[in-house]
Protein backbone atom coordinates (compact mmCIF):
# COMPACT_ATOMS: atom_id res chain seq x y z
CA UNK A 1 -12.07 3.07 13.71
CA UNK A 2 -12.46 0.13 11.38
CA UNK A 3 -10.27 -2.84 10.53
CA UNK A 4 -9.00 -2.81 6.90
CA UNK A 5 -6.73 -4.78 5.18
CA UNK A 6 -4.32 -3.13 2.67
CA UNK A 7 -2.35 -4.37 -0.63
CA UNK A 8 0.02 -2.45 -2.28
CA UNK A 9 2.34 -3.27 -5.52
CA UNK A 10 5.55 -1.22 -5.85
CA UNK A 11 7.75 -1.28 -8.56
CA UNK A 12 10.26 -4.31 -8.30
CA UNK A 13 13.45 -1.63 -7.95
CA UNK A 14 14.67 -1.83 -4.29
CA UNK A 15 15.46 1.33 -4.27
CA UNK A 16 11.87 2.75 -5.19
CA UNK A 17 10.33 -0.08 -2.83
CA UNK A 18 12.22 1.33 -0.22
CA UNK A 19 10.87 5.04 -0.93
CA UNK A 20 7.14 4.17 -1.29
CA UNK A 21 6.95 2.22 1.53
CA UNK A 22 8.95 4.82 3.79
CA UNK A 23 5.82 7.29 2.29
CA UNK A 24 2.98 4.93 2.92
CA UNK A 25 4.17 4.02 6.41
CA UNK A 26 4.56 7.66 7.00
CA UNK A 27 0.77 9.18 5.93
CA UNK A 28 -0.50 6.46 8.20
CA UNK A 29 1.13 7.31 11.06
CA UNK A 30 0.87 10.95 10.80
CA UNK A 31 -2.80 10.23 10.20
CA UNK A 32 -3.15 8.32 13.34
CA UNK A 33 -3.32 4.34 11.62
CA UNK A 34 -2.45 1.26 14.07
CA UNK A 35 -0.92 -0.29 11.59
CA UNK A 36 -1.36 -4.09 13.49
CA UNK A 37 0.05 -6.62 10.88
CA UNK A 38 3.10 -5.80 7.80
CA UNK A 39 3.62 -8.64 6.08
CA UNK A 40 5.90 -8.22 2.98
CA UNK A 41 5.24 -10.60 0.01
CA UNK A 42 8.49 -10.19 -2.04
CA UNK A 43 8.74 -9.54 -5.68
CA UNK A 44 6.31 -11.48 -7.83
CA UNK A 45 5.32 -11.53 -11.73
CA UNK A 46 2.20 -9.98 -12.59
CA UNK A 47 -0.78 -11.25 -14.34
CA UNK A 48 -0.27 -8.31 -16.62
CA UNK A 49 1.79 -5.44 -17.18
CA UNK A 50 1.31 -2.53 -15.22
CA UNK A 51 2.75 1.02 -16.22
CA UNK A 52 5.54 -1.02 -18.48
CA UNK A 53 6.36 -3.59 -15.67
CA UNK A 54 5.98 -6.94 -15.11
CA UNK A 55 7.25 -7.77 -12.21
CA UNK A 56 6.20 -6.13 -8.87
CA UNK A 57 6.96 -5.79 -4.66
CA UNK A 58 3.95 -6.71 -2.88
CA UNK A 59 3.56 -5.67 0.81
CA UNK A 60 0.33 -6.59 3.19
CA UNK A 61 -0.76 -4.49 5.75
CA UNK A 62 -3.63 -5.13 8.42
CA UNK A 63 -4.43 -1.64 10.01
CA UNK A 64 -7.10 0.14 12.08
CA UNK A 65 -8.42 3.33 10.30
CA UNK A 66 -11.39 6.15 10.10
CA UNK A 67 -13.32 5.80 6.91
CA UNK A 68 -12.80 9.11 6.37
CA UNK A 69 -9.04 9.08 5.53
CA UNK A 70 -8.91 6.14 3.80
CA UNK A 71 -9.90 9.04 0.90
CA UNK A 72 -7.27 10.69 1.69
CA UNK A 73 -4.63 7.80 1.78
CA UNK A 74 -6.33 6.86 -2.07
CA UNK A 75 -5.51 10.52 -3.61
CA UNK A 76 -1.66 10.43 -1.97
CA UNK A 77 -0.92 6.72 -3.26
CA UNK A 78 -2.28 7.70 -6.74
CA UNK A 79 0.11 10.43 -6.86
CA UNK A 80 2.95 8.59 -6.08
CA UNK A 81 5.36 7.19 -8.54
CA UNK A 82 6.58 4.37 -6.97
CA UNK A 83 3.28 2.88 -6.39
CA UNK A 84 1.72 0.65 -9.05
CA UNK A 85 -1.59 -0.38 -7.64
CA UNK A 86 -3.10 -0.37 -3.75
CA UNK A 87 -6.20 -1.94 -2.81
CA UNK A 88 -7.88 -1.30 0.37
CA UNK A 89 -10.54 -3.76 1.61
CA UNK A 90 -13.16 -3.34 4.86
CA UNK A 91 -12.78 -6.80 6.99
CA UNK A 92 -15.24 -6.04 9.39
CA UNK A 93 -17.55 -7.51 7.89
């Protein structure tokens, strides 16, 4: 398992912040994640507009993972609506 650090941007409705996160939080623990660190940023303008928004929730996540589903996790957040962008990052090294 590797250390990763995770950034995702929902849309800046509550409600729809409240649904992708319940999804996100949910693959990674039916996957197996230790999610160690969930940090959420708050709503903050973007640098520029993203699917017709310009506003958006940021949440942090530090989390232990196996390369291999960190794949999996990219094709389930792209298919989500609420999601606007996720970034995952190796910090091991």
């Amino acid at each position: 398992m590797r250390n990763y650090e995770f950034t995702v941007i929902f849309t800046a409705n509550e409600d729809n912040k409240n649904a992708g996160l319940e999804m996100v939080t949910s693959t990674f623990s039916a996957a197996g994640v230790e999610i160690t660190k969930q940090e959420d940023m708050g709503v903050k303008f973007l640098a520029y507009e993203i699917k017709k928004q310009d506003k958006g929730h940021y949440v942090y996540f530090e989390l232990k993972a196996d390369p291999e589903k960190i794949v999996e996790f990219e094709k389930a957040f792209m298919l989500n609506h609420n999601i606007m962008k996720f970034l995952f990052v190796n910090s091991d090294k």
